[in-house]
C-alpha atoms as a PDB file:
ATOM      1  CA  UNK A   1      57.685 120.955  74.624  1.00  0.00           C
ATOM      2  CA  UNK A   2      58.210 120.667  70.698  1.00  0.00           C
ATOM      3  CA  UNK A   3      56.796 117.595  68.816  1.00  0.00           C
ATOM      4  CA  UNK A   4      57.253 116.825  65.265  1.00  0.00           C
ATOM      5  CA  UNK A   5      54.016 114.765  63.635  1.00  0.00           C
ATOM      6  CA  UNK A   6      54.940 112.055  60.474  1.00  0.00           C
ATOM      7  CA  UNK A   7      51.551 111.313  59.468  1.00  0.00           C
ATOM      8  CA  UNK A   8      50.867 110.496  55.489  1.00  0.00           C
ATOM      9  CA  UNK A   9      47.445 111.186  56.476  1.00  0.00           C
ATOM     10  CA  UNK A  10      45.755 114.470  56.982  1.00  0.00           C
ATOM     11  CA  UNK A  11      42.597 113.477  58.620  1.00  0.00           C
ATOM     12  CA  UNK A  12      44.688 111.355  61.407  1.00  0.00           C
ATOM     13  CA  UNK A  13      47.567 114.328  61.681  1.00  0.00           C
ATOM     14  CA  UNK A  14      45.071 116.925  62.271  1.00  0.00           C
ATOM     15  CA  UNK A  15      43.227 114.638  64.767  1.00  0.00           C
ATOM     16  CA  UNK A  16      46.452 114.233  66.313  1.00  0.00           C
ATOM     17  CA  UNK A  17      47.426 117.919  66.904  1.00  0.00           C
ATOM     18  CA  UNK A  18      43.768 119.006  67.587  1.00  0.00           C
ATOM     19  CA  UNK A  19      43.850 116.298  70.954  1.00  0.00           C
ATOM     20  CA  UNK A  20      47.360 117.355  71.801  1.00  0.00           C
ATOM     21  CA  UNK A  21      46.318 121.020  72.025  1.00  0.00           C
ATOM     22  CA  UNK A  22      43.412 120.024  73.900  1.00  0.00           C
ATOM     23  CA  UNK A  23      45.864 118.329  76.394  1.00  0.00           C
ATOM     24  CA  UNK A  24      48.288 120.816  76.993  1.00  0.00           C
ATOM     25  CA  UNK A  25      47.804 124.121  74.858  1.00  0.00           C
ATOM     26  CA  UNK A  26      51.474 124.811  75.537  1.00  0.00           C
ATOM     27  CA  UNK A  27      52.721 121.778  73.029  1.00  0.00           C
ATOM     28  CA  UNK A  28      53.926 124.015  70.084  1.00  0.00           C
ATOM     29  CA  UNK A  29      53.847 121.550  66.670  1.00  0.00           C
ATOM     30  CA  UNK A  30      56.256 122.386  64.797  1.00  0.00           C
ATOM     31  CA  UNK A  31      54.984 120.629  61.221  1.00  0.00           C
ATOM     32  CA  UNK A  32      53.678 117.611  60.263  1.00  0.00           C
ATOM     33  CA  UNK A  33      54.971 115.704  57.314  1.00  0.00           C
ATOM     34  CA  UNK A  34      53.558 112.914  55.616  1.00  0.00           C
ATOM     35  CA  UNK A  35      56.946 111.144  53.698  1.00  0.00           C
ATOM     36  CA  UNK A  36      59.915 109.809  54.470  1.00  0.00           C
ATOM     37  CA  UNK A  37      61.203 112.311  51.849  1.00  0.00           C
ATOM     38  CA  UNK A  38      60.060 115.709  53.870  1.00  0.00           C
ATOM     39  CA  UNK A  39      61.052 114.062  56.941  1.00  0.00           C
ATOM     40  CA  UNK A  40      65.014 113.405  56.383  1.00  0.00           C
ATOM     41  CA  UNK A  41      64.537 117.214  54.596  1.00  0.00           C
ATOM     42  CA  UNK A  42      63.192 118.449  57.806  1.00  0.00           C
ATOM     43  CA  UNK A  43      65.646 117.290  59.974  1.00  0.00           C
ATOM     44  CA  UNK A  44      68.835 118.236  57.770  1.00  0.00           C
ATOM     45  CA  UNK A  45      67.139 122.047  58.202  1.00  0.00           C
ATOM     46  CA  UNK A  46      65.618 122.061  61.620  1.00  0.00           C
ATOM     47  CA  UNK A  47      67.107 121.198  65.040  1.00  0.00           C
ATOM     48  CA  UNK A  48      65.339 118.261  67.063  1.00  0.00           C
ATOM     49  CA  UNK A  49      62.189 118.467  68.382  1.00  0.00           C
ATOM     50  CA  UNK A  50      61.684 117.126  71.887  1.00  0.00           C
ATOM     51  CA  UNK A  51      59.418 114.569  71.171  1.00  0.00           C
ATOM     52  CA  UNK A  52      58.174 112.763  67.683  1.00  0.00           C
ATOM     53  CA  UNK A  53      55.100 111.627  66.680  1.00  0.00           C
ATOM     54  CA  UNK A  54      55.668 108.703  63.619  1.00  0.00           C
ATOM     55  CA  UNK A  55      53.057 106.289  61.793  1.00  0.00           C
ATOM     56  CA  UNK A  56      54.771 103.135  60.785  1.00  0.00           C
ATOM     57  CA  UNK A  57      53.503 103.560  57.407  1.00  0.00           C
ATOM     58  CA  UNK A  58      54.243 106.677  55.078  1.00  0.00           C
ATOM     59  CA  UNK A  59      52.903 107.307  51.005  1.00  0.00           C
ATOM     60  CA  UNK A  60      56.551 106.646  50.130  1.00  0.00           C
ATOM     61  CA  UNK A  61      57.229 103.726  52.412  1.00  0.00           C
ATOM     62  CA  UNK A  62      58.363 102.112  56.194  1.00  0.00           C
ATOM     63  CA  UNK A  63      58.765 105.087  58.277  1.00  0.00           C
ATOM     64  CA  UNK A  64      61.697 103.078  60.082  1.00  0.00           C
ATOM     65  CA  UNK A  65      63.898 103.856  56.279  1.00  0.00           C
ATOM     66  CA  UNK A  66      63.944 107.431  57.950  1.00  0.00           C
ATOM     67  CA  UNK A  67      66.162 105.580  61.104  1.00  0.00           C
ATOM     68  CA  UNK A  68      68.759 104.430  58.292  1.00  0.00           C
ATOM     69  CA  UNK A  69      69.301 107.563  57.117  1.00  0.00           C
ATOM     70  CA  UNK A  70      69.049 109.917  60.240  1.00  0.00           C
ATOM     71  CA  UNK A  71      70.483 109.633  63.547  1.00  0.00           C
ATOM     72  CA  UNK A  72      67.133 110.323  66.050  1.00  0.00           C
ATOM     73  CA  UNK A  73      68.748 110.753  69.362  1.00  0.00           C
ATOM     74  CA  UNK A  74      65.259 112.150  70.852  1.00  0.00           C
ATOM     75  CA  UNK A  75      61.955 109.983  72.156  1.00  0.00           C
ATOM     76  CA  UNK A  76      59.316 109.075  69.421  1.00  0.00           C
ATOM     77  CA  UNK A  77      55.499 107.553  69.906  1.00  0.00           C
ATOM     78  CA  UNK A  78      54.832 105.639  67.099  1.00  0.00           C
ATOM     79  CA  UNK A  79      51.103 105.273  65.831  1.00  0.00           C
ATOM     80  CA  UNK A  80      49.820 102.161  63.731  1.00  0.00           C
ATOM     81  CA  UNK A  81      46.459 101.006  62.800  1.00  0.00           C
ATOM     82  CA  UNK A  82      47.236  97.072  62.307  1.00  0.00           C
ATOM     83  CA  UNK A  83      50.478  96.402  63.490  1.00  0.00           C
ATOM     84  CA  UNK A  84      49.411  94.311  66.783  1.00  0.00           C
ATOM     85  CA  UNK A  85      52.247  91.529  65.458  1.00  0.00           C
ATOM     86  CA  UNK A  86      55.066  93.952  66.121  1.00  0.00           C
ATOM     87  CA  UNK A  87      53.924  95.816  69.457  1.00  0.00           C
ATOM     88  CA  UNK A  88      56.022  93.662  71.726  1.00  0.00           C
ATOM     89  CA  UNK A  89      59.038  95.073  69.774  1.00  0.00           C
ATOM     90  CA  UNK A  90      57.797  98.920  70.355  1.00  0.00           C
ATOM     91  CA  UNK A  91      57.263  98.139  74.218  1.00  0.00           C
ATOM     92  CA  UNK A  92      61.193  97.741  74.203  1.00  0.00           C
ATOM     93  CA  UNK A  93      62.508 100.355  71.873  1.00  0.00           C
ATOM     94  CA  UNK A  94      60.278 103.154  71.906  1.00  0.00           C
ATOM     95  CA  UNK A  95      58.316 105.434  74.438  1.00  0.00           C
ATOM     96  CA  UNK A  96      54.825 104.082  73.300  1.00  0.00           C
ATOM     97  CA  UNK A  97      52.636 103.242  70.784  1.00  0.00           C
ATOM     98  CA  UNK A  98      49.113 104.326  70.040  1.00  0.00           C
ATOM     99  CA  UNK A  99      46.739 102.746  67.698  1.00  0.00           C
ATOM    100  CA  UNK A 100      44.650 104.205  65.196  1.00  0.00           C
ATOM    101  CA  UNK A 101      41.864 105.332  65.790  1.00  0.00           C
ATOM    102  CA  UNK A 102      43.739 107.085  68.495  1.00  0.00           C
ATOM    103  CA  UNK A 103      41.651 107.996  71.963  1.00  0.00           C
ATOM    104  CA  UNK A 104      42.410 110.862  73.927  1.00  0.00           C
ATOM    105  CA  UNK A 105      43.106 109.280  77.214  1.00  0.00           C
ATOM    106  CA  UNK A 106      45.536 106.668  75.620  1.00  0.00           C
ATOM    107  CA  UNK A 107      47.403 110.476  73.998  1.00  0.00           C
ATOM    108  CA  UNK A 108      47.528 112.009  77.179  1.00  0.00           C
ATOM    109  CA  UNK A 109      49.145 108.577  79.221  1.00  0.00           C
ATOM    110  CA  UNK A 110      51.963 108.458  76.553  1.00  0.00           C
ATOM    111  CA  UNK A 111      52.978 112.472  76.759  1.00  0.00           C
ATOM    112  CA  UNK A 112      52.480 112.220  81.066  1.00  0.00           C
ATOM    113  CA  UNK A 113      54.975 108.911  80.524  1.00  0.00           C
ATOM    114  CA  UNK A 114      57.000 111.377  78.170  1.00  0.00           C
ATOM    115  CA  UNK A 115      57.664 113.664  80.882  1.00  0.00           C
ATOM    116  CA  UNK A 116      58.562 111.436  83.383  1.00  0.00           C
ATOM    117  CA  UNK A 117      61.250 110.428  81.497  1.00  0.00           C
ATOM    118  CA  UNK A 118      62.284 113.889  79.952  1.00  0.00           C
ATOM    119  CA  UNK A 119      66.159 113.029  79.699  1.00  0.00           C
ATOM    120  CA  UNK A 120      68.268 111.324  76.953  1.00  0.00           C
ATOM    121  CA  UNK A 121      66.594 108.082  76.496  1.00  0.00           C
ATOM    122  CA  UNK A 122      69.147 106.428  74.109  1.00  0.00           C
ATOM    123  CA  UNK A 123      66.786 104.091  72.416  1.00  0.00           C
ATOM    124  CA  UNK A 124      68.280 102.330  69.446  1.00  0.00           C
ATOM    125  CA  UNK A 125      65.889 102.759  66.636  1.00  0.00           C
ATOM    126  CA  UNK A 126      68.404 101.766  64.152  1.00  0.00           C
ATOM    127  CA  UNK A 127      68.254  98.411  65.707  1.00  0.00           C
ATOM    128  CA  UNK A 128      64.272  98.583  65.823  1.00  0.00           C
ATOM    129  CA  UNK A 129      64.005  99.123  62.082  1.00  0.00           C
ATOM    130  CA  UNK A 130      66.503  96.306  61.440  1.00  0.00           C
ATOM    131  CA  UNK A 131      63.967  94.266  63.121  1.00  0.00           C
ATOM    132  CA  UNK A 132      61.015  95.455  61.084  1.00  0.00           C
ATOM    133  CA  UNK A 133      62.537  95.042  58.137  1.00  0.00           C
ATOM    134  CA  UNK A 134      62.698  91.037  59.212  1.00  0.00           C
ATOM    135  CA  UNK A 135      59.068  91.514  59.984  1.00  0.00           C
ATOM    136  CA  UNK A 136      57.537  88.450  57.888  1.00  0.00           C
ATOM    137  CA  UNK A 137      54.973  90.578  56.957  1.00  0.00           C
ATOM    138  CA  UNK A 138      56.053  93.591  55.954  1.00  0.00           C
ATOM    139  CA  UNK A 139      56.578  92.964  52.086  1.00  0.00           C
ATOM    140  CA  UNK A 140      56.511  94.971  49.055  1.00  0.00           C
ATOM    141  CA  UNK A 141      56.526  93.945  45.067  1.00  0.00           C
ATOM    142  CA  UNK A 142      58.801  95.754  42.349  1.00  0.00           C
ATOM    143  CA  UNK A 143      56.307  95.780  39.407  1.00  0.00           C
ATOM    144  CA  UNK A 144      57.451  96.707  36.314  1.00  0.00           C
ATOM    145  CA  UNK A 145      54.976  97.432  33.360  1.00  0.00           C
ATOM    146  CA  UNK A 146      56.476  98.955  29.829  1.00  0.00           C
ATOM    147  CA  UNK A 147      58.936 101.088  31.129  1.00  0.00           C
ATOM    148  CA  UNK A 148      57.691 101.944  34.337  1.00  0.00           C
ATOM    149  CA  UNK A 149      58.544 100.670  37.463  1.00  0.00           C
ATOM    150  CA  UNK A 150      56.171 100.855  41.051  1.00  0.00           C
ATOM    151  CA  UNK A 151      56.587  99.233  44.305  1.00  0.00           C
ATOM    152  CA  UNK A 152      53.405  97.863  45.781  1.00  0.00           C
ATOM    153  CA  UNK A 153      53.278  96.704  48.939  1.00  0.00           C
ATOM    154  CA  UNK A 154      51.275  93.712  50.201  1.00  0.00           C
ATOM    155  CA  UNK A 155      49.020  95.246  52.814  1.00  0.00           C
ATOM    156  CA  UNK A 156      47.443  97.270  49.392  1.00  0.00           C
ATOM    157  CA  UNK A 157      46.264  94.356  47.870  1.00  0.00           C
ATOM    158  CA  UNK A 158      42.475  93.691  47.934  1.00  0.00           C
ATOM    159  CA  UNK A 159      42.753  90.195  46.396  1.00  0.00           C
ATOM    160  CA  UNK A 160      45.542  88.026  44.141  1.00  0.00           C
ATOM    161  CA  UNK A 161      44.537  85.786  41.231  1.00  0.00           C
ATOM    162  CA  UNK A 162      45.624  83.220  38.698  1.00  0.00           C
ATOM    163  CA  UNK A 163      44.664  83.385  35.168  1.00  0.00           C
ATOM    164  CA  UNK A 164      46.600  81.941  31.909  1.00  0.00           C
ATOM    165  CA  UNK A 165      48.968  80.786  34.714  1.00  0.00           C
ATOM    166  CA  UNK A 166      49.623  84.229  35.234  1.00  0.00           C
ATOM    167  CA  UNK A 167      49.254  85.641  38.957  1.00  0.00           C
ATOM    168  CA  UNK A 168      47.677  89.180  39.114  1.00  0.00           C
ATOM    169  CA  UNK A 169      47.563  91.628  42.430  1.00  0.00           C
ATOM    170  CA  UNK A 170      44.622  93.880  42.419  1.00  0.00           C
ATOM    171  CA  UNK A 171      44.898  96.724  44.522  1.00  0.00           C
ATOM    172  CA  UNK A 172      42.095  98.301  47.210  1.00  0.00           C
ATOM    173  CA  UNK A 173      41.855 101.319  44.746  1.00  0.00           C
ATOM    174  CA  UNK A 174      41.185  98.920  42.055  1.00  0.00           C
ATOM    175  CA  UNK A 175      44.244  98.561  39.606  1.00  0.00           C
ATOM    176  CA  UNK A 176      45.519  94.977  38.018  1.00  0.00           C
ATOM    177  CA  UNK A 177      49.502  94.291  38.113  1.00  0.00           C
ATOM    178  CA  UNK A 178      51.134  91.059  37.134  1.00  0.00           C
ATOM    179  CA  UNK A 179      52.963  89.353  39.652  1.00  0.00           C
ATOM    180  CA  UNK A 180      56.108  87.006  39.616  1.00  0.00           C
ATOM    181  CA  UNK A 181      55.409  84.717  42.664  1.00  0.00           C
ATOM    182  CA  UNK A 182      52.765  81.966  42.194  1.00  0.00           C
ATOM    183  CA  UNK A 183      49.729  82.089  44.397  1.00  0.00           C
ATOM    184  CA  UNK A 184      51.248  79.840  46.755  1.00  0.00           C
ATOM    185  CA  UNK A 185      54.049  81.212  47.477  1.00  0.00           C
ATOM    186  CA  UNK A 186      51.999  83.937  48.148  1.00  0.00           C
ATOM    187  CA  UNK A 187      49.961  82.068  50.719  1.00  0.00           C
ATOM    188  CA  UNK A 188      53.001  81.194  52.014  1.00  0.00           C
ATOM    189  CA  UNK A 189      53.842  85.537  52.257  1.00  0.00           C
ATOM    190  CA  UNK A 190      50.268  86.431  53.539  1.00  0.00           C
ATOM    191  CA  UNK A 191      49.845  87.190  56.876  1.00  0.00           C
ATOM    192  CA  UNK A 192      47.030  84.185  57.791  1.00  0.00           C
ATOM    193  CA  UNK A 193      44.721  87.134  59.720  1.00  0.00           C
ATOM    194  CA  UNK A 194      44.288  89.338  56.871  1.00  0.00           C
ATOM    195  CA  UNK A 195      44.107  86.855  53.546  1.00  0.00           C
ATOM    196  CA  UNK A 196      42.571  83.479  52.825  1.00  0.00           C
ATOM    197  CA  UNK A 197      42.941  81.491  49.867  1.00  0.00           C
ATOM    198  CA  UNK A 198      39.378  80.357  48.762  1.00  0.00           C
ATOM    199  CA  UNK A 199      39.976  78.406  46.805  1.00  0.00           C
ATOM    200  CA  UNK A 200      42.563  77.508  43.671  1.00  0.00           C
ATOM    201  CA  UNK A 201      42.114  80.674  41.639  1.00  0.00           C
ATOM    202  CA  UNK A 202      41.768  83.269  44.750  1.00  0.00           C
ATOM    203  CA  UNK A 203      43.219  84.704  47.864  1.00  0.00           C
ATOM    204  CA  UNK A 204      41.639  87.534  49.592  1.00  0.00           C
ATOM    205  CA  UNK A 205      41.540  90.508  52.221  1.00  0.00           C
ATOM    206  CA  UNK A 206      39.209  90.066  54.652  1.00  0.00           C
ATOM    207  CA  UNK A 207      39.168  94.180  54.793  1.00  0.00           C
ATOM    208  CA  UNK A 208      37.367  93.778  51.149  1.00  0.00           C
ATOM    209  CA  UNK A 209      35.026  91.322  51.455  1.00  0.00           C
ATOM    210  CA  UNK A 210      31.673  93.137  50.835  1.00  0.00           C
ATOM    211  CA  UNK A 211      29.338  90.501  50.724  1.00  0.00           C
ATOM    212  CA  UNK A 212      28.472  87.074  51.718  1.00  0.00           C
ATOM    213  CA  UNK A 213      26.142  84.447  50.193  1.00  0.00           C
ATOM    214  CA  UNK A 214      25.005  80.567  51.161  1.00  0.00           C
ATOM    215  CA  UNK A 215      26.166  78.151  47.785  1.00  0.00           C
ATOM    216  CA  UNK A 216      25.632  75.135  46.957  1.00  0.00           C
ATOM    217  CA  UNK A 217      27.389  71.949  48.526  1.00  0.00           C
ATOM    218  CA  UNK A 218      27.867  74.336  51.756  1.00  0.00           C
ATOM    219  CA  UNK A 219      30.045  76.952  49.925  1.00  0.00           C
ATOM    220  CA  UNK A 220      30.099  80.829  50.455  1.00  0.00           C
ATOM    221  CA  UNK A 221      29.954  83.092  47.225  1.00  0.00           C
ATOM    222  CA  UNK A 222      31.831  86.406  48.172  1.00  0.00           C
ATOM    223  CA  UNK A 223      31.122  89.573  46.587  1.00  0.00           C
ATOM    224  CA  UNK A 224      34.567  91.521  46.382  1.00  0.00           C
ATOM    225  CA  UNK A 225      35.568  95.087  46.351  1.00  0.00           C
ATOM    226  CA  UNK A 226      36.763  96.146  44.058  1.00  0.00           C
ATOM    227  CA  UNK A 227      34.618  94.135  42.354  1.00  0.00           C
ATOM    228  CA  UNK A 228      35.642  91.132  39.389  1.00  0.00           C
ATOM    229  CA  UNK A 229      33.448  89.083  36.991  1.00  0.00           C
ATOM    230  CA  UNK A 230      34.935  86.002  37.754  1.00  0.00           C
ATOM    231  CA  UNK A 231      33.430  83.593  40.601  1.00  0.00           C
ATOM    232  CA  UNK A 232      34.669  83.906  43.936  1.00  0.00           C
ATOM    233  CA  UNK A 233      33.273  80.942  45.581  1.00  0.00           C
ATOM    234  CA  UNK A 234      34.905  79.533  48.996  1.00  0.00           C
ATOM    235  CA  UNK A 235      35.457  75.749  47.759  1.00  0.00           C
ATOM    236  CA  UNK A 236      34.064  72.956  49.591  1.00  0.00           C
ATOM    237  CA  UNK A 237      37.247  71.511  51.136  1.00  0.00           C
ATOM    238  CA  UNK A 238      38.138  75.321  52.275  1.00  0.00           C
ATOM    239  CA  UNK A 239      34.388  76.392  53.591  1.00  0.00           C
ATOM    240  CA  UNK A 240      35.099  75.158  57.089  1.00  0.00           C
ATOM    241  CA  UNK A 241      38.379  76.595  57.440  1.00  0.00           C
ATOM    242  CA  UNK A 242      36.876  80.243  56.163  1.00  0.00           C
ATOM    243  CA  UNK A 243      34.457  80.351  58.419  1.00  0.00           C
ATOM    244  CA  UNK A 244      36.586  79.669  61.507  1.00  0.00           C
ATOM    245  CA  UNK A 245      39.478  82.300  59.777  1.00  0.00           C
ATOM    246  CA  UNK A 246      36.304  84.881  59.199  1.00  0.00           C
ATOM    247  CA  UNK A 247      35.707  84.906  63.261  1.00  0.00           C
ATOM    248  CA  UNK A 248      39.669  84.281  64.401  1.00  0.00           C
ATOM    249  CA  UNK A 249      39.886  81.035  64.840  1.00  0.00           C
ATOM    250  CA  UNK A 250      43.167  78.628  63.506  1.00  0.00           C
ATOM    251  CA  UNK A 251      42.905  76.241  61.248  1.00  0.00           C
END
């Protein structure tokens, strides 16, 4: 068998080949790319491999734009580390999924499932990454700044802000863009598991949340990272609501 790995990141490739060797030594890996870019240059020089390995999210973008561009005609096992809101589609269209991190048992049931179906699957991918790109979710921001332009996408962001009725996105790695779409309408955008808006000024990951205080008048202070000197207090009217949202429950 010959499987091609899409994986934009090294730790989680080489975990990946290291546990299929350990399954069945006689896997050969042919490469493992980490863009959409290497991957449609791969396939225009390389025949198909038998089976493809693919995280849902590459450096340069949806790992579904490579289904646009190239017809896949052979199985893939797609990997995600917070996708859970788009599994049901993957049951349909693809051979499996794994998430991240990725045990070895859960490996080893999707190749054995591989091989029992080891003939032309016909799975319509195109149709699968029509449907993520519908995912309500799965957005992305054209910033431009002087003459540069760079496409963010929402799961990045660490918090968004309002200040001089201007909305900012700061990133996880800590850099400050100006946004065009108020802070509501980017309530409205957020997936409601991942952000909460704390109040007027703020809406934040939960992923970068460091800290957590007791206020005054039964608020919660958060301490962010990437960190910001203005005051990220939970208001009054929301404190009830963020402390079901903090342990999964609706509001």
């Amino acid at each position: 068998m010959k499987v091609l790995i899409i994986e934009d990141e090294s730790a989680a490739a080489r975990r990946l080949a290291k546990l299929i060797q350990e399954i069945d030594p006689g896997i050969e890996i042919l490469g493992q790319l980490d863009s959409i870019e290497a991957a449609l240059l791969w396939f225009e020089q390389h025949p198909m491999p038998d089976l493809i390995f693919m995280d849902i999210h590459l450096a340069d973008g949806s790992s579904f734009e490579i289904f646009n561009h190239q017809k896949i005609e052979k199985p893939v096992i797609f990997t995600t580390a917070y996708d859970q809101y788009a599994l049901q589609a993957f049951k349909v269209n693809a051979i499996d999924y794994l998430l991240k991190p990725m045990k070895k048992a859960e490996l080893e049931h999707a190749l054995e499932k591989y091989r029992k179906l080891q003939k032309p699957i016909g799975l319509d991918y195109q149709a699968l990454a029509v449907a993520m790109q519908h995912d309500e979710y799965n957005r992305r921001f054209l910033i431009r700044f002087g003459q540069s332009i760079k496409v963010v996408e929402f799961r990045e962001a660490a918090y968004f802000y309002t200040e001089d009725k201007i909305t900012f996105i700061i990133t996880k790695e800590g850099k400050r863009y100006p946004l065009e779409p108020s802070l509501e309408k980017l309530e409205e955008m957020a997936d409601p598991r991942t952000f909460f808006r704390i109040n007027r000024q703020f809406i934040v990951n939960i992923e970068c949340i460091r800290e957590m205080y007791a206020y005054s008048k039964s608020r919660v202070k958060l301490l962010l990272d990437p960190s910001t000197d203005k005051e990220t207090v939970v208001s009054t009217e929301r404190s009830p609501f963020f402390k079901k949202w903090l342990v999964g429950e609706e509001e």
